[in-house]
C-alpha atoms as a PDB file:
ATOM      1  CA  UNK A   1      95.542  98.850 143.131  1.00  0.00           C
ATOM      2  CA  UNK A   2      93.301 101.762 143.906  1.00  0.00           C
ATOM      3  CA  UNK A   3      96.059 103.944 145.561  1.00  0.00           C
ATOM      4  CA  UNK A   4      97.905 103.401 142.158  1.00  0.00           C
ATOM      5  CA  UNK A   5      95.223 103.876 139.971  1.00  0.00           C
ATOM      6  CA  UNK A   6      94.480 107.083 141.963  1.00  0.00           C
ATOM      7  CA  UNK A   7      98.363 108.134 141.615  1.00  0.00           C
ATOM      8  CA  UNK A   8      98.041 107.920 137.990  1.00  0.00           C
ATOM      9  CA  UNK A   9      95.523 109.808 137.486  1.00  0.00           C
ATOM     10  CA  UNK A  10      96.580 112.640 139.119  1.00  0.00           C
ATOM     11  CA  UNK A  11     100.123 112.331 137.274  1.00  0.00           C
ATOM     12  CA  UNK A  12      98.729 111.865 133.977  1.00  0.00           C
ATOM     13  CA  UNK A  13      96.170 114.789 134.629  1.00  0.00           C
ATOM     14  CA  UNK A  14      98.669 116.661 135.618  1.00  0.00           C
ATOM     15  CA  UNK A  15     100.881 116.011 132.686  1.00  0.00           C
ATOM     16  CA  UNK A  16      97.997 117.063 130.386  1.00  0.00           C
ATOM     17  CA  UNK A  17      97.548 120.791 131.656  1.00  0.00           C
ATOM     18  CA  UNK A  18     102.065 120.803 131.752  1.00  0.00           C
ATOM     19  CA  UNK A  19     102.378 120.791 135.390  1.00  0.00           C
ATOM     20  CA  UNK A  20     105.212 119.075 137.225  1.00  0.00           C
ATOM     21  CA  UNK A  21     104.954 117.659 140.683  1.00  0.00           C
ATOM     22  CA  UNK A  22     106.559 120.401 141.830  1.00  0.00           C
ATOM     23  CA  UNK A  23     104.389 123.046 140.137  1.00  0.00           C
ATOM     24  CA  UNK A  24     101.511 120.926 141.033  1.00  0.00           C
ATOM     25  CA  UNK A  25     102.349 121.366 144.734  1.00  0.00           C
ATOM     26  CA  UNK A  26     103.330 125.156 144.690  1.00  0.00           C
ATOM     27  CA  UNK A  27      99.788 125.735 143.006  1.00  0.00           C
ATOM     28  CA  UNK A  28      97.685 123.301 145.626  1.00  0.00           C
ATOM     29  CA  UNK A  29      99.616 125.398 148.195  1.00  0.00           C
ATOM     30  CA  UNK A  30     101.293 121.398 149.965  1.00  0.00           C
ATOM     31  CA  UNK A  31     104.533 120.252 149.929  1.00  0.00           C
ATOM     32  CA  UNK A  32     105.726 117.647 147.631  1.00  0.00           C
ATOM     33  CA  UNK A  33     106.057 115.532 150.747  1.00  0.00           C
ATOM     34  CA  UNK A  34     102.078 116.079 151.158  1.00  0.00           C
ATOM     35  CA  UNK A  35     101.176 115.416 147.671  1.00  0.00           C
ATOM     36  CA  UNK A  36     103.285 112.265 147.421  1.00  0.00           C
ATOM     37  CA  UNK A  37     101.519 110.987 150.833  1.00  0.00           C
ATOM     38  CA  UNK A  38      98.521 111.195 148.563  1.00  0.00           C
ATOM     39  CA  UNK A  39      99.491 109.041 146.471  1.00  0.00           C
ATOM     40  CA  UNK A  40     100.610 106.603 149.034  1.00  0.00           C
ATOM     41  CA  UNK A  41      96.897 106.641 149.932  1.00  0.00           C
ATOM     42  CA  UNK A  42      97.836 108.613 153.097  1.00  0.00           C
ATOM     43  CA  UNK A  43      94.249 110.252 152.479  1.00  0.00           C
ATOM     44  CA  UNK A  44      92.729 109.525 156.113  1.00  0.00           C
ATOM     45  CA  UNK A  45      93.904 112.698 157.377  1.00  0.00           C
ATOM     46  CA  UNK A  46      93.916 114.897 154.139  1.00  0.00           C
ATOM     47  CA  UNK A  47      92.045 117.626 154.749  1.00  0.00           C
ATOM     48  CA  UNK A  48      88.518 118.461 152.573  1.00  0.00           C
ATOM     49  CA  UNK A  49      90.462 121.870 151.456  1.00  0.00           C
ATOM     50  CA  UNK A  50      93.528 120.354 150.122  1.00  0.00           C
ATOM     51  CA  UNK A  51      91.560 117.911 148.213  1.00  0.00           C
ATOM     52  CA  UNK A  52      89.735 121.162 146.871  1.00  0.00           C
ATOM     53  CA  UNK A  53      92.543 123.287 145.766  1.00  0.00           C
ATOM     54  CA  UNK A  54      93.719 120.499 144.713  1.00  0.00           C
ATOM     55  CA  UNK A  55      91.105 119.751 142.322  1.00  0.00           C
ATOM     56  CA  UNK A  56      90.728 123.030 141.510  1.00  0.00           C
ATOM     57  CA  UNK A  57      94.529 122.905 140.120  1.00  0.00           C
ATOM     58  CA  UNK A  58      93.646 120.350 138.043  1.00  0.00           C
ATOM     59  CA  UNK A  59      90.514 122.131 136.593  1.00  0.00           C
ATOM     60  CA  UNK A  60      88.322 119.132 137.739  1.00  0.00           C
ATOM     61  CA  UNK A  61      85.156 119.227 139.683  1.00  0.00           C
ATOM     62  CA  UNK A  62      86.039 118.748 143.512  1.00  0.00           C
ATOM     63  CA  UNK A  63      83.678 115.927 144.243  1.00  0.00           C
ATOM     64  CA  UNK A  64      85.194 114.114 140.921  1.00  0.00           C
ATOM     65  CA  UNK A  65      88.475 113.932 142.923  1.00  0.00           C
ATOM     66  CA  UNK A  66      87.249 113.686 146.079  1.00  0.00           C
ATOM     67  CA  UNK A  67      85.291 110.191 144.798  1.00  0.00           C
ATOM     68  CA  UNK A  68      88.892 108.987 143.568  1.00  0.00           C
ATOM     69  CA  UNK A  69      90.221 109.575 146.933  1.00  0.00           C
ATOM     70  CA  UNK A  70      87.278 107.973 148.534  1.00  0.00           C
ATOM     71  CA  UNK A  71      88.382 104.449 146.303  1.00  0.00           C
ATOM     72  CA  UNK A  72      91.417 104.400 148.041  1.00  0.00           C
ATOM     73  CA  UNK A  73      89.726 103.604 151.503  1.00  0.00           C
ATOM     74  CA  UNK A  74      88.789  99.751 152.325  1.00  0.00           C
ATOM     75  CA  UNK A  75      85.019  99.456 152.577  1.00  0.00           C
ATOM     76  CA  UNK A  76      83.972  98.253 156.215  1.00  0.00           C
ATOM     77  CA  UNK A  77      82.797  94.532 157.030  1.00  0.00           C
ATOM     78  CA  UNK A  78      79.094  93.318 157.474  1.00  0.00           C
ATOM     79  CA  UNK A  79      78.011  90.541 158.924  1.00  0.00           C
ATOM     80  CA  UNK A  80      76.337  87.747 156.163  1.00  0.00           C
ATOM     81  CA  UNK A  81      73.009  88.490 157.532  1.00  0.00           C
ATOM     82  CA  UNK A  82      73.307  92.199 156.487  1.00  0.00           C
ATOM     83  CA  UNK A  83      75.907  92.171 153.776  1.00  0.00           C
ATOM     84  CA  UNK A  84      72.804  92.792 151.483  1.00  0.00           C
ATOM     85  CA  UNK A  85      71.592  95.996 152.680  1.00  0.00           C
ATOM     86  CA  UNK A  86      75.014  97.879 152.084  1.00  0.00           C
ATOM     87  CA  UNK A  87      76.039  96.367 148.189  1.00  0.00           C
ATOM     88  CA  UNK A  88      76.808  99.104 145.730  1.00  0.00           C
ATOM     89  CA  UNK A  89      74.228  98.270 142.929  1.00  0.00           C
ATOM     90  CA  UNK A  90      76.635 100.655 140.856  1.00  0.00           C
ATOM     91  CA  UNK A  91      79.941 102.188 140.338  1.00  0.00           C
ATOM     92  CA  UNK A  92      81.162 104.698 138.209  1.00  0.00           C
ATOM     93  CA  UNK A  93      84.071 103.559 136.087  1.00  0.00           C
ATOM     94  CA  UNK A  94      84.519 106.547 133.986  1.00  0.00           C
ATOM     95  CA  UNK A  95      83.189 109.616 132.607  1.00  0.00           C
ATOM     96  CA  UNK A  96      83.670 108.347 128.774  1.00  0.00           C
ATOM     97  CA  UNK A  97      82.912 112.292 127.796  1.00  0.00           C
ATOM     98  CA  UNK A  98      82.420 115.680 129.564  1.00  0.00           C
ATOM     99  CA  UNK A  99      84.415 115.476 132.408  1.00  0.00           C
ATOM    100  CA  UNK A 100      83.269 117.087 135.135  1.00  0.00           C
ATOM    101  CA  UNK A 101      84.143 120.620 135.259  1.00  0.00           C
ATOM    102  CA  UNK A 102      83.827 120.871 131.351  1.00  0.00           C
ATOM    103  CA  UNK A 103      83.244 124.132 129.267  1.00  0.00           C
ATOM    104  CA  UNK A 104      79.978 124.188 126.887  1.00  0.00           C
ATOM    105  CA  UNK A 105      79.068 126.771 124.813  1.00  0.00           C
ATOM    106  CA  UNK A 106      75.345 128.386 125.917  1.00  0.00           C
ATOM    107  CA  UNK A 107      72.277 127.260 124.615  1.00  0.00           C
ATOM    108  CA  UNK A 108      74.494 123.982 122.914  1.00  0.00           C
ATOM    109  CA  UNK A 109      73.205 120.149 122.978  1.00  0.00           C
ATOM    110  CA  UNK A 110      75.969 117.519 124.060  1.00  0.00           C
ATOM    111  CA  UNK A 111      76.298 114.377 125.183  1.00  0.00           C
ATOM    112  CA  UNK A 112      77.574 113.365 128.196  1.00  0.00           C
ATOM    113  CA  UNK A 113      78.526 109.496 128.470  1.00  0.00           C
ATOM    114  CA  UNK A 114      79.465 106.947 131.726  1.00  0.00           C
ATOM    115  CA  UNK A 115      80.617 104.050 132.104  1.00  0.00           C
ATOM    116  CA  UNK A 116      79.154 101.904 134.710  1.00  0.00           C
ATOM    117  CA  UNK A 117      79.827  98.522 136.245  1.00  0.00           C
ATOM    118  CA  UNK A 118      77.395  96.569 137.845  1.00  0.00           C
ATOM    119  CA  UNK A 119      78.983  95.794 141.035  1.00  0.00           C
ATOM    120  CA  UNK A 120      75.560  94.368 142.799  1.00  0.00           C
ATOM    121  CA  UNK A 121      74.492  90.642 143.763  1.00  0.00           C
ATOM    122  CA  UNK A 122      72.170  90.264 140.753  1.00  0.00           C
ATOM    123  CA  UNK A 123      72.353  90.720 136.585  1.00  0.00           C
ATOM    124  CA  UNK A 124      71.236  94.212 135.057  1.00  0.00           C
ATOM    125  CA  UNK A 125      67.362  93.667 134.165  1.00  0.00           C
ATOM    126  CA  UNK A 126      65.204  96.476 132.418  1.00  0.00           C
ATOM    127  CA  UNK A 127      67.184  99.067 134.633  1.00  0.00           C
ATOM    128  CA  UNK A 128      66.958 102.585 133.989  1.00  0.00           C
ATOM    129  CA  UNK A 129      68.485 106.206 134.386  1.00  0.00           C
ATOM    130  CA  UNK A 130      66.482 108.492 135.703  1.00  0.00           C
ATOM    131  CA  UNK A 131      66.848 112.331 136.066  1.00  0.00           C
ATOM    132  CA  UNK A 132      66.481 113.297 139.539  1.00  0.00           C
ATOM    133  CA  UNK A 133      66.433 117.165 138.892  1.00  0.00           C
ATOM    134  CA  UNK A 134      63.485 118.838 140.388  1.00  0.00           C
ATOM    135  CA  UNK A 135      61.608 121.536 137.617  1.00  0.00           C
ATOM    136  CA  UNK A 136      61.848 124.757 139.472  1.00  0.00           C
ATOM    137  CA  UNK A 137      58.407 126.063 140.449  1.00  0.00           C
ATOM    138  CA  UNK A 138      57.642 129.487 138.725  1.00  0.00           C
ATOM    139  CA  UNK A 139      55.366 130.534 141.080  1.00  0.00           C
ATOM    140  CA  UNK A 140      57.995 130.904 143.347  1.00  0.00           C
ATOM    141  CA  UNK A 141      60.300 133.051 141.647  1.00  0.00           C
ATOM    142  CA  UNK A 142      60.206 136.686 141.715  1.00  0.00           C
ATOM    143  CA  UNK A 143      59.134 137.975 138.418  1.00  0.00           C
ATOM    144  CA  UNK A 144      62.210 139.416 137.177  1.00  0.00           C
ATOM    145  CA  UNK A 145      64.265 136.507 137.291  1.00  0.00           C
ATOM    146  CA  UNK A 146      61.991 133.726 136.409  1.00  0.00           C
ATOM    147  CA  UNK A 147      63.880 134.176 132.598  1.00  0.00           C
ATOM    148  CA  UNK A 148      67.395 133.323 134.158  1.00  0.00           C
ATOM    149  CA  UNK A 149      66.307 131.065 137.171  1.00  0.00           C
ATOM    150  CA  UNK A 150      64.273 128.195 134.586  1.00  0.00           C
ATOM    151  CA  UNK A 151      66.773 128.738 132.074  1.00  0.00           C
ATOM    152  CA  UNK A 152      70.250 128.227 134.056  1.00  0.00           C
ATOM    153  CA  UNK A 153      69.404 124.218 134.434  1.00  0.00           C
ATOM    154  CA  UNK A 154      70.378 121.185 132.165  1.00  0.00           C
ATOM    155  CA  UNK A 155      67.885 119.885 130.068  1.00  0.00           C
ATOM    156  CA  UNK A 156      67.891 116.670 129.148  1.00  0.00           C
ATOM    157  CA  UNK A 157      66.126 115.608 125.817  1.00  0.00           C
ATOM    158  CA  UNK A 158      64.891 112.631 128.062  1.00  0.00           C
ATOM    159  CA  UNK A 159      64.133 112.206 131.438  1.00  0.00           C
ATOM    160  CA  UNK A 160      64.244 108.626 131.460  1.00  0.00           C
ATOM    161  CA  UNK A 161      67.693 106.419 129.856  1.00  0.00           C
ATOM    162  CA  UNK A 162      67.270 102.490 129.507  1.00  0.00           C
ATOM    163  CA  UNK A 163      70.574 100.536 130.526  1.00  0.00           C
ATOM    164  CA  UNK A 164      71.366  97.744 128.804  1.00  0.00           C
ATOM    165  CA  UNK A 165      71.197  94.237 130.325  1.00  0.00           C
ATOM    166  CA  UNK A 166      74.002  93.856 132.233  1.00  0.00           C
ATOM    167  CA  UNK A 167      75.583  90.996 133.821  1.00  0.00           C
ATOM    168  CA  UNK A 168      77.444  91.021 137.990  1.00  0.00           C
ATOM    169  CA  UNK A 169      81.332  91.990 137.405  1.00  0.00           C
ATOM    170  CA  UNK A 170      80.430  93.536 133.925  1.00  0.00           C
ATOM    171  CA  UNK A 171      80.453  97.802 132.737  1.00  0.00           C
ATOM    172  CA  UNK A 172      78.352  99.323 130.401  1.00  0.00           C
ATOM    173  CA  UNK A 173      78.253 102.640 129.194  1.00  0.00           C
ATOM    174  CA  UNK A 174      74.843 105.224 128.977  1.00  0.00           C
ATOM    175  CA  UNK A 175      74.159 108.035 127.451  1.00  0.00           C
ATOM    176  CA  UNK A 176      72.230 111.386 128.313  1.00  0.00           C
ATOM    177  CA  UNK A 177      71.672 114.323 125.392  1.00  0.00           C
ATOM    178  CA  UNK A 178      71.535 117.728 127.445  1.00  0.00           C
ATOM    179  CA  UNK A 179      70.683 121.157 126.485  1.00  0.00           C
ATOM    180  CA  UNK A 180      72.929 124.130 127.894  1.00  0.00           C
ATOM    181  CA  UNK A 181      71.390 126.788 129.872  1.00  0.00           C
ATOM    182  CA  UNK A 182      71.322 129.980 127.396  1.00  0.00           C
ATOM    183  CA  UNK A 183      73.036 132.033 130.135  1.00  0.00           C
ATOM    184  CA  UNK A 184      76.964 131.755 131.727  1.00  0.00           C
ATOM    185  CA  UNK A 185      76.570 129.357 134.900  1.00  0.00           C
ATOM    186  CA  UNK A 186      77.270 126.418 136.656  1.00  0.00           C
ATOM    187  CA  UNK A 187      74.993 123.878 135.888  1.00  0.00           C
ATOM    188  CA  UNK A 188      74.440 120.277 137.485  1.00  0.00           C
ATOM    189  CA  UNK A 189      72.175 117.550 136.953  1.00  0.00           C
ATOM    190  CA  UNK A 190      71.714 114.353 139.061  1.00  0.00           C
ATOM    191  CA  UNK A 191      70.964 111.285 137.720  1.00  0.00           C
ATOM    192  CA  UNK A 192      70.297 107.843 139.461  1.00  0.00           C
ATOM    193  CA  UNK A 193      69.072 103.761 138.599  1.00  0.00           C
ATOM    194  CA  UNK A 194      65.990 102.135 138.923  1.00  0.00           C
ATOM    195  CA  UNK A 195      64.892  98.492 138.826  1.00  0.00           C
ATOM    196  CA  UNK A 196      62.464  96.899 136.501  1.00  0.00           C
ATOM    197  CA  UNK A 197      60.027  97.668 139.052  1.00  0.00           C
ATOM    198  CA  UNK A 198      60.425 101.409 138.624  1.00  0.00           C
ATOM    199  CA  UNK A 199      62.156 101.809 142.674  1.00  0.00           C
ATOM    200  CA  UNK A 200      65.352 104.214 142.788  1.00  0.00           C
ATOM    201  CA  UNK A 201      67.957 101.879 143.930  1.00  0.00           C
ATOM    202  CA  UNK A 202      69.008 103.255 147.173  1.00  0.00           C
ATOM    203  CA  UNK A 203      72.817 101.565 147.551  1.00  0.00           C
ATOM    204  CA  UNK A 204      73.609 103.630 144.351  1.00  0.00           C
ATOM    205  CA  UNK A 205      75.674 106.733 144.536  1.00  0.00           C
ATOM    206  CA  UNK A 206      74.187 107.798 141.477  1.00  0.00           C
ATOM    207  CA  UNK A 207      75.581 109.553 138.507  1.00  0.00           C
ATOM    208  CA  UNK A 208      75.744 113.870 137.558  1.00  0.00           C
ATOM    209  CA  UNK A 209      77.269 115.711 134.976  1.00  0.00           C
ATOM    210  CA  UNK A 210      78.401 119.030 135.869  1.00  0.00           C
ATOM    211  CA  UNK A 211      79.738 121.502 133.564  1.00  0.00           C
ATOM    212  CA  UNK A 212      80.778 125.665 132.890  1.00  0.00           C
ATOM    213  CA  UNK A 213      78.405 127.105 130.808  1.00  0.00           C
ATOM    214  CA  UNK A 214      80.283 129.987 128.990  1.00  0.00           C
ATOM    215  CA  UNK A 215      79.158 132.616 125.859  1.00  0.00           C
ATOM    216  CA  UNK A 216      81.041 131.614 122.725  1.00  0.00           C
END
């Protein structure tokens, strides 16, 4: 199911910039034979560089693809005794909006939405998003470019999202408000879940939003 869901996307992204298989091939620099071993889930020996110009053909972000790819490959086996320690407390289903890779205008405020599904062992309960961007020290920035070094980050309007109460097997979608940088850039900001207790949850992957920051 994952190999097909992972075939699809890459036709029907494909589809939406007007490439063909075969343009999509010339561009990634592989041969059709290549691409369509991809999509067989022949991804054990794709290389890190193909998956990057091939992402890069598709105008998404790199690790975006690269997490699709990594859905294609069976999770190891743990004993029952350990089988706790390595559960995913939560997946990413979607990026509802702002795909990774996204233009936004400087200085704008979006929104940037996920869906998530809560693939743990246990229910949802007073969890939270958090913002795990570290505020760049001043102090340590040379003088003339403490303007563009605080200013090329995302800023969220909160550093702290509640997610709903959510039940095993079930998705749910959250939602962070950013500000754009004021300047052209690359900008990237990490996000991850906590319990009720206020503890990052350590089997998460976590979620980011990465976008091109571009004059209007």
């Amino acid at each position: 199911m994952q190999k097909e869901k992972f075939a699809k996307y890459i036709r029907i992204r494909a589809k939406e910039l007007g490439l063909s298989i075969t343009a999509l091939a010339q561009q990634t620099h592989i041969s059709r034979q290549s691409l369509y071993d991809l999509f067989s889930g022949a991804t054990e020996q794709a290389k890190l560089s193909t998956i990057v110009n091939l992402a890069n053909t598709l105008q998404v972000h790199p690790i975006y693809l690269l997490r699709q790819v990594l859905d294609q490959v069976e999770s190891p086996r743990y004993n029952e005794g350990k089988s706790k320690n390595y559960v995913t407390e939560m997946t990413l289903i979607r990026d509802v909006t702002m795909l990774d890779n996204s233009n936004v205008v400087a200085g704008d405020v979006f929104t940037k939405t996920w869906e998530i599904k809560n693939t743990s062992d246990e229910s949802w309960v007073n969890r939270k998003l958090v913002c795990m961007d570290q505020p760049i020290d001043s102090s340590y920035v040379p003088p003339q470019s403490k303007i563009l070094s605080t200013c090329r980050g995302l800023k969220p309007t909160l550093r702290e999202v509640p997610i709903k109460n959510t039940k095993v097997g079930n998705s749910v979608s959250v939602s962070v408000e950013f500000k754009a940088p004021a300047f052209p850039c690359n900008a990237l900001s990490s996000w991850n879940m906590t319990d009720a207790n206020g503890n990052i949850c350590a089997a998460t992957e976590g979620l980011s939003c990465f976008v091109q920051v571009v004059l209007a």
